[in-house]
C-alpha atoms as a PDB file:
ATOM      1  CA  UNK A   1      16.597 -51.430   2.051  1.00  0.00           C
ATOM      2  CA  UNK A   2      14.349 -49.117   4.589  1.00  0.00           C
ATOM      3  CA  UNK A   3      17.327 -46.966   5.336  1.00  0.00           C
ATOM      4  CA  UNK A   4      17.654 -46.290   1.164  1.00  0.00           C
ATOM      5  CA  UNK A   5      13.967 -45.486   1.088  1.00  0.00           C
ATOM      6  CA  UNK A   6      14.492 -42.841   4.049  1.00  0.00           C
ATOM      7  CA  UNK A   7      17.051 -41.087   2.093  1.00  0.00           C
ATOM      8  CA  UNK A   8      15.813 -40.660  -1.090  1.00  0.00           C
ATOM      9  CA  UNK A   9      12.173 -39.688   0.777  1.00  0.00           C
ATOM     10  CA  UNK A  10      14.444 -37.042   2.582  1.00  0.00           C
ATOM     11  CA  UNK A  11      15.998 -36.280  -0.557  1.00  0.00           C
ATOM     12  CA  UNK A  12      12.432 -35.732  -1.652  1.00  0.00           C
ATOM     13  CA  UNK A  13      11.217 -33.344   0.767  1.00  0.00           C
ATOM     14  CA  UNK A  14      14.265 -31.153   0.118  1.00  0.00           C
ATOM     15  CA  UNK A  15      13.541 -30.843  -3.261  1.00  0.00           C
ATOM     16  CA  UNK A  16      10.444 -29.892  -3.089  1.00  0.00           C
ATOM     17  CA  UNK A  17      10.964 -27.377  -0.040  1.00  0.00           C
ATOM     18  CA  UNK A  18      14.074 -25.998  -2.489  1.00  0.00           C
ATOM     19  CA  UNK A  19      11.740 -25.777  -5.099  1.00  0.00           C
ATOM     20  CA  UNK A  20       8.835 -23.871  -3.585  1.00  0.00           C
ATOM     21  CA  UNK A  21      11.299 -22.108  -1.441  1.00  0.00           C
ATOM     22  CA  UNK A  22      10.166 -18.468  -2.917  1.00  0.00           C
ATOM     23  CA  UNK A  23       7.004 -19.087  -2.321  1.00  0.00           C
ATOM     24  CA  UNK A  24       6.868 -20.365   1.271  1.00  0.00           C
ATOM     25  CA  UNK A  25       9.007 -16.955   1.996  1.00  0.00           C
ATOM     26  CA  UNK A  26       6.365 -15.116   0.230  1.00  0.00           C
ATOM     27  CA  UNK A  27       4.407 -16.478   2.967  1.00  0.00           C
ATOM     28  CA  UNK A  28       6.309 -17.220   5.580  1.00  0.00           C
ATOM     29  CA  UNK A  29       9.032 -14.430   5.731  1.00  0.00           C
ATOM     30  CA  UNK A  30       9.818 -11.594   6.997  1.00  0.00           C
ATOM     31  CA  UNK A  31       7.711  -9.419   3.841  1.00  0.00           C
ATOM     32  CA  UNK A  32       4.624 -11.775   5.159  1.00  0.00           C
ATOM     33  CA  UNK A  33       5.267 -10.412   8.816  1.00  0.00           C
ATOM     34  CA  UNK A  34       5.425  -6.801   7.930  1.00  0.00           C
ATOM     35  CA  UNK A  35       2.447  -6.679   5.302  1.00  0.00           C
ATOM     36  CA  UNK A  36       0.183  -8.532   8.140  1.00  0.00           C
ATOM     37  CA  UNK A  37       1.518  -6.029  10.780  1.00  0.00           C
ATOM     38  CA  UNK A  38       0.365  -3.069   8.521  1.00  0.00           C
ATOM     39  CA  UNK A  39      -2.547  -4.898   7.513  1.00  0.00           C
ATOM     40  CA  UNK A  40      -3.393  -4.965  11.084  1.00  0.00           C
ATOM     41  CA  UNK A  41      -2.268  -1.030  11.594  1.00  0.00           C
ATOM     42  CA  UNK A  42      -4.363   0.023   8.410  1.00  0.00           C
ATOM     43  CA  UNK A  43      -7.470  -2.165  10.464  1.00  0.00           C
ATOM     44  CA  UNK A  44      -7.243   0.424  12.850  1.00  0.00           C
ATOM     45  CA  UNK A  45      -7.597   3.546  11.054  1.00  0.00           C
ATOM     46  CA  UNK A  46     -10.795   5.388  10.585  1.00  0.00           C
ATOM     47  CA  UNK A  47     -11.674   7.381   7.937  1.00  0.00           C
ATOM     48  CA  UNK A  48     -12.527  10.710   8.279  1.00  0.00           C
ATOM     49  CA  UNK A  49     -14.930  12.583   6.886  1.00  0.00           C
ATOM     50  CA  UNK A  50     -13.603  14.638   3.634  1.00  0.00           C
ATOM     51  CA  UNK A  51     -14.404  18.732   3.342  1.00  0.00           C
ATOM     52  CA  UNK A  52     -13.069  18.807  -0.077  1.00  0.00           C
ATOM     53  CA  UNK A  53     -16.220  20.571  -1.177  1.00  0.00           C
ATOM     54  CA  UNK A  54     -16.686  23.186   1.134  1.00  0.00           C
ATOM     55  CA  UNK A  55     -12.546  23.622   1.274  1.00  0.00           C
ATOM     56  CA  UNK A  56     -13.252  24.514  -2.685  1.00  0.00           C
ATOM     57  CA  UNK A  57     -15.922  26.770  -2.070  1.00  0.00           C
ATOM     58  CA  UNK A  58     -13.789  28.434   0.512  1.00  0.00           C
ATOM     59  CA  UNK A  59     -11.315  29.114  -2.312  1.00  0.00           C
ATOM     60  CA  UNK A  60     -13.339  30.436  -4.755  1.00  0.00           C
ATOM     61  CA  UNK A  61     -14.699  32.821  -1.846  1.00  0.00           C
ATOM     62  CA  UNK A  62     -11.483  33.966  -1.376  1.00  0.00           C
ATOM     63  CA  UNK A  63     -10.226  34.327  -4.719  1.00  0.00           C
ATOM     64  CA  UNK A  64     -13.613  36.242  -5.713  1.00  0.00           C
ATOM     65  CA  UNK A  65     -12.299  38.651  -3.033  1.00  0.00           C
ATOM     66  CA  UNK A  66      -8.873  39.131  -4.724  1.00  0.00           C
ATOM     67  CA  UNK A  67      -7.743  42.538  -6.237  1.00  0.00           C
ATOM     68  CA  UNK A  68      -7.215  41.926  -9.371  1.00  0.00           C
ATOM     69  CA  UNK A  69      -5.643  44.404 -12.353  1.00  0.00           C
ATOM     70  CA  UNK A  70      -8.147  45.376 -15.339  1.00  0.00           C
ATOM     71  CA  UNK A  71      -5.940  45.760 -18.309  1.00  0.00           C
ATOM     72  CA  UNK A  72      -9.315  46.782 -20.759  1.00  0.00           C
ATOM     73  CA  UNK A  73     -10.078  49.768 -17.805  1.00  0.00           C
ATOM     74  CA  UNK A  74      -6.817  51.266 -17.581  1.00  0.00           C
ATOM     75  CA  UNK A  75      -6.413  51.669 -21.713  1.00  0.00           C
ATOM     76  CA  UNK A  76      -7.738  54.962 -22.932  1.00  0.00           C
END
């Protein structure tokens, strides 16, 4: 009878590993490698220091300093 109870117990554990299958290579798999490679790269970086506000003021300088055509000026 022990050698009955072995198989269906194996019988078990491949059901249940079938079963939960997508998630274990969720985890497990090759996806879970790469996103806790980046995750690791991403770690790494440091973040810099945004201009965005004098870059926009730097604009506006420069389109101030545009010729631009008058339309009203040049009508009689």
């Amino acid at each position: 009878m022990s050698w009955l109870f072995a198989i269906l117990l194996v019988l078990a554990v491949l059901l249940v590993a079938a079963a939960e299958w997508p998630r274990l290579g969720q985890r497990f798999g090759v996806e879970a490698r790469r996103r806790r490679e980046r995750a690791r790269r991403k770690a790494s970086l440091k973040l810099l220091k945004s201009e965005t506000d004098e870059f926009a003021a730097s604009v506006e300088r420069d389109l101030e300093q545009l010729p631009t055509l008058d339309h009203d000026r040049d009508r009689p």
